[in-house]
N, C-alpha and C. Protein backbone atom coordinates (compact mmCIF):
# COMPACT_ATOMS: atom_id res chain seq x y z
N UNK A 1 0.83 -1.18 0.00
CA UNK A 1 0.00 0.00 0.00
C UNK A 1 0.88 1.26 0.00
N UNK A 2 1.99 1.08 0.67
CA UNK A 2 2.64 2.48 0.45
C UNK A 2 3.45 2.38 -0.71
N UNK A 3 3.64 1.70 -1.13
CA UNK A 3 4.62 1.89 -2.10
C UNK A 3 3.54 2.47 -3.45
N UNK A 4 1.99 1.60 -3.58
CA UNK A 4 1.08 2.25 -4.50
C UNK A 4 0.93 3.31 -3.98
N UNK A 5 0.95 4.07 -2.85
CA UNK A 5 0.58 5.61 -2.24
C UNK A 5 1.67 6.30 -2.71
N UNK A 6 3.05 6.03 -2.68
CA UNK A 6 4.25 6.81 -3.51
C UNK A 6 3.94 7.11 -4.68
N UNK A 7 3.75 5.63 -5.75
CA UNK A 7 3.34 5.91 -7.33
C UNK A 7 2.83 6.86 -7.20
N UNK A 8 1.27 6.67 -6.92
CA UNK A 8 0.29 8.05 -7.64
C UNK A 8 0.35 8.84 -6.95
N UNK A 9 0.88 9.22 -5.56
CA UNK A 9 1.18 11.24 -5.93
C UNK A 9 2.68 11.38 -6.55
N UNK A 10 3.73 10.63 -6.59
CA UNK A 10 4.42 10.71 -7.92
C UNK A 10 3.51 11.43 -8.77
N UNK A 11 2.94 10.56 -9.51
CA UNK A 11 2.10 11.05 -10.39
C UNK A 11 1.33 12.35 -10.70
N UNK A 12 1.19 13.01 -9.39
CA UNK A 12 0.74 14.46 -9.16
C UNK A 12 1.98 15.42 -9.47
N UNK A 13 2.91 14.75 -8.79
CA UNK A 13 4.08 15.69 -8.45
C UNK A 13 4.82 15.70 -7.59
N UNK A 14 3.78 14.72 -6.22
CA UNK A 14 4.58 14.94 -4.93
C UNK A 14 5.88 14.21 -4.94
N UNK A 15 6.92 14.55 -4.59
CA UNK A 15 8.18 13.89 -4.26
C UNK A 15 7.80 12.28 -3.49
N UNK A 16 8.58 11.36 -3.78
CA UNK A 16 8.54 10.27 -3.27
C UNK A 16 8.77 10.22 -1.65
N UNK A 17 8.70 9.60 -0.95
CA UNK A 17 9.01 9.55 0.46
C UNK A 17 10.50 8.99 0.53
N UNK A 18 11.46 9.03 1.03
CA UNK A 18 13.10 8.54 0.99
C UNK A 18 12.82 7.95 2.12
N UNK A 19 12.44 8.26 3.48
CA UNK A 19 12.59 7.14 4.41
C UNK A 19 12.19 5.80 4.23
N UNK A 20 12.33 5.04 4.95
CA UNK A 20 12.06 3.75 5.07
C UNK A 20 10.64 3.60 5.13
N UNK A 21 10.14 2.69 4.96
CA UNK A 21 7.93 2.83 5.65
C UNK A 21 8.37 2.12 6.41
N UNK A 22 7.47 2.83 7.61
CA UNK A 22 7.12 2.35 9.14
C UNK A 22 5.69 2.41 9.43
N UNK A 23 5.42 1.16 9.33
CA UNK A 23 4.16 1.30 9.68
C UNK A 23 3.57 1.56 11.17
N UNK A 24 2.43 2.52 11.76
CA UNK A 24 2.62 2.38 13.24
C UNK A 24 1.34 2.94 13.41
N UNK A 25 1.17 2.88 14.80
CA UNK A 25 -0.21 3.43 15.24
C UNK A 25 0.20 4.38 16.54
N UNK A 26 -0.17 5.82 16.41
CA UNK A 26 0.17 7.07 17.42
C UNK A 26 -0.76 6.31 18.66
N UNK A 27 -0.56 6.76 19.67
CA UNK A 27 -1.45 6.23 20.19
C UNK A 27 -1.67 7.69 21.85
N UNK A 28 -0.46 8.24 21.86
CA UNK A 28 -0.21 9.59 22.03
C UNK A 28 0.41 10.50 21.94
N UNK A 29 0.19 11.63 21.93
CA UNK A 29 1.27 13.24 21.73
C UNK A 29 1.49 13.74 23.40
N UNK A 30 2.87 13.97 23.12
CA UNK A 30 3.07 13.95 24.29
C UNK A 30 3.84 16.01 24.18
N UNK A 31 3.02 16.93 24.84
CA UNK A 31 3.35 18.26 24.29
C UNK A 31 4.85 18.68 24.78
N UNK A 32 4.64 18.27 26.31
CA UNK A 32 5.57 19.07 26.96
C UNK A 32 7.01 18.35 26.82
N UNK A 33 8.24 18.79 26.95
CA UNK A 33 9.77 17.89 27.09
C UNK A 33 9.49 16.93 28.43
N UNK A 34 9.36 16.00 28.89
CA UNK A 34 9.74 15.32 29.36
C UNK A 34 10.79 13.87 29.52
N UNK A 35 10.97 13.64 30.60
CA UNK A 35 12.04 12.63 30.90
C UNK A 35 11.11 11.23 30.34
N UNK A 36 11.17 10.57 29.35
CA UNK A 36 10.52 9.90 28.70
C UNK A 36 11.10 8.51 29.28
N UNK A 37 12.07 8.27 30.21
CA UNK A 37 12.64 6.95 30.70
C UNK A 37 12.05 6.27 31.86
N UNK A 38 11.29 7.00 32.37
CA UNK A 38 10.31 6.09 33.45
C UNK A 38 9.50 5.36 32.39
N UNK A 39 8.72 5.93 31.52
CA UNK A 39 8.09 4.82 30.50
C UNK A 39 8.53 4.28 29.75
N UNK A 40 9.58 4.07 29.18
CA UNK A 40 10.21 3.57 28.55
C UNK A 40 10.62 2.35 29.30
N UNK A 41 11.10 2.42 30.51
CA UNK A 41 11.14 1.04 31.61
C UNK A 41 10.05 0.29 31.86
N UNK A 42 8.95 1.43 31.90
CA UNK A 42 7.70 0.26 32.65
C UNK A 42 7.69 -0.32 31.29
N UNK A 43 7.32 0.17 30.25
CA UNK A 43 6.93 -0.57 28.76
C UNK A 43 7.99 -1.91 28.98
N UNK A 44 9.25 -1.95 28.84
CA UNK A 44 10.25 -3.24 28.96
C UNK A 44 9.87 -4.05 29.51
N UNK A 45 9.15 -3.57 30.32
CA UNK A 45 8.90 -4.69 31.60
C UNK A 45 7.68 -5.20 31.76
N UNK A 46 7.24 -4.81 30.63
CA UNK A 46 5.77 -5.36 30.40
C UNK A 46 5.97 -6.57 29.17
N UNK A 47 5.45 -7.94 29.76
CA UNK A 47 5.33 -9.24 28.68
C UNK A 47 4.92 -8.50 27.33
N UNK A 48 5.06 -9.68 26.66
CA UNK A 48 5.01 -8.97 24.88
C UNK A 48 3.36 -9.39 25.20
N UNK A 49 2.97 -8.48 23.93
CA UNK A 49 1.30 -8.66 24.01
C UNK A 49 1.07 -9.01 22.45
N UNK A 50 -0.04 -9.78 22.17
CA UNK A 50 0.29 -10.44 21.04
C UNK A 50 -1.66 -9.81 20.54
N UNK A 51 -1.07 -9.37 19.29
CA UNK A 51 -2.69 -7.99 18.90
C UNK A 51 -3.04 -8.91 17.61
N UNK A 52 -2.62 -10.23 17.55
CA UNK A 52 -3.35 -11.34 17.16
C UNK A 52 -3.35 -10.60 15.43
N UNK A 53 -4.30 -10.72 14.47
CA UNK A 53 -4.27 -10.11 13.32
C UNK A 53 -5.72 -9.82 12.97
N UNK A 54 -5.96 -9.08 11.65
CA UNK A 54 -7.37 -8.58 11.27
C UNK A 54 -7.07 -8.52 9.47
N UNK A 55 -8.27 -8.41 9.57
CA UNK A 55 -8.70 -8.21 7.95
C UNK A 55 -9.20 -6.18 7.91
N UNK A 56 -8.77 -5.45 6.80
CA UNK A 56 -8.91 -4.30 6.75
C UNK A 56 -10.00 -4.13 5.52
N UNK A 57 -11.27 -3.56 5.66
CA UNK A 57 -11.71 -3.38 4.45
C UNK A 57 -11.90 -2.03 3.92
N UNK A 58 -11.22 -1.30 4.44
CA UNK A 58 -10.76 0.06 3.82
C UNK A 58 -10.04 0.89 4.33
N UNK A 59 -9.45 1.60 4.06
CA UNK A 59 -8.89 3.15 4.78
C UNK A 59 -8.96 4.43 4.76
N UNK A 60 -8.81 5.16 5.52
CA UNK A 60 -9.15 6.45 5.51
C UNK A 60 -8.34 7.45 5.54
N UNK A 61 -8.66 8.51 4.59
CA UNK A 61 -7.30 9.76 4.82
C UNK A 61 -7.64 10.84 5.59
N UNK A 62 -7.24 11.06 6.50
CA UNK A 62 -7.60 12.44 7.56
C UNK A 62 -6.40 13.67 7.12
N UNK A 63 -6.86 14.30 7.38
CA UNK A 63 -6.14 15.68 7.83
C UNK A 63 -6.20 15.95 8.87
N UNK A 64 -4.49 16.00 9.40
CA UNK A 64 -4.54 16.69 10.95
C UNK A 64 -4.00 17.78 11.17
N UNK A 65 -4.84 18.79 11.96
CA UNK A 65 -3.74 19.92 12.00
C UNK A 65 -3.71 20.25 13.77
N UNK A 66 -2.24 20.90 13.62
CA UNK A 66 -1.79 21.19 15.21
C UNK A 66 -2.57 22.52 15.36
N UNK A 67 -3.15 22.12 17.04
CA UNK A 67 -3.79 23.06 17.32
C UNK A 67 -2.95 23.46 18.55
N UNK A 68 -2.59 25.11 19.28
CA UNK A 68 -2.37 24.79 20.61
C UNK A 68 -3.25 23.45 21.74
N UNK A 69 -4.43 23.58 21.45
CA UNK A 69 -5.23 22.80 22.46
C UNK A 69 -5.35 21.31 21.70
N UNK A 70 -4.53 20.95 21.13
CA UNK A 70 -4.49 19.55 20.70
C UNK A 70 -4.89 19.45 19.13
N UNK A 71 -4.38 17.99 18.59
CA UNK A 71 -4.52 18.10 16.92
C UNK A 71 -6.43 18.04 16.38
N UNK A 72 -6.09 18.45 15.86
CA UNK A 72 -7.59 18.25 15.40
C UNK A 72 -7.87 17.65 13.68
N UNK A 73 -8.16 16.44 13.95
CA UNK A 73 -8.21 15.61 12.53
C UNK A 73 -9.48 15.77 12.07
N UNK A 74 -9.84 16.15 10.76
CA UNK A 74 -10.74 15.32 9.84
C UNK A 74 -10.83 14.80 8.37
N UNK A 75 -11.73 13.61 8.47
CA UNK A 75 -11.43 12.51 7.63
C UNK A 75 -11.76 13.12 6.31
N UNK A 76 -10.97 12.97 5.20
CA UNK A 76 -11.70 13.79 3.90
C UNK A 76 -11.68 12.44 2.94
N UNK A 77 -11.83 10.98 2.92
CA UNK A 77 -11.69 10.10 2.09
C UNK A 77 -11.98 8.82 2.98
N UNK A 78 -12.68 7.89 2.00
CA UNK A 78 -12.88 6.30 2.61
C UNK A 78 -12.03 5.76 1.22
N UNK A 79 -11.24 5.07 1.50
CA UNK A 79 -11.00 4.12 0.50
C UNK A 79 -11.21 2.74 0.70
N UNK A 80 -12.04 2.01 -0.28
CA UNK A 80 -12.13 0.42 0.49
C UNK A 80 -10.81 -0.30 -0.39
N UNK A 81 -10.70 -1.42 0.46
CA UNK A 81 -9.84 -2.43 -0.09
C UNK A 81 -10.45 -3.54 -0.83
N UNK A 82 -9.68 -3.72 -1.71
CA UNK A 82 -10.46 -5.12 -2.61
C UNK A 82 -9.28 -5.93 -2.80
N UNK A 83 -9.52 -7.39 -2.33
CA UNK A 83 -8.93 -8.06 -2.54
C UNK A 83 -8.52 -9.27 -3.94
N UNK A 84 -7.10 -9.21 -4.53
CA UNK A 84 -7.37 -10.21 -5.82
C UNK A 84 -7.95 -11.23 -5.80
């Protein structure tokens, strides 16, 4: 999927992405500098957790923008997936 998401905005114009794909899920923003190594320990020390697998039947493109009072996303696209 990302590599077809490179092609076609190629195709627009947009520059390709050079990093690596990482796929990931945010799960929080963290605003202020903090000492990020107390969690970083408890996480270690937590057994592996196993998020088992799923079937995706589409995706969605949001727009997020930074707000002082937090990001504020909305979705401007559904794309479904079809499988060969």
């Amino acid at each position: 999927m990302a590599a077809s998401t490179d092609r076609a905005t190629a195709a627009l114009g947009i520059p390709a992405e050079t990093r690596p794909f990482s796929p990931h899920l945010t799960l929080a923003r963290i605003a202020d500098r903090i000492d990020l190594q107390p969690l970083r320990e408890a996480i270690a020390a937590m057994p592996p957790l196993d998020f088992e697998s799923f079937e995706a039947a589409a995706f969605f493109l949001y727009r997020s923008v930074l707000r002082p009072s937090g990001s504020v996303y909305t979705k401007l696209a559904e794309f479904p997936l079809s499988l060969p």
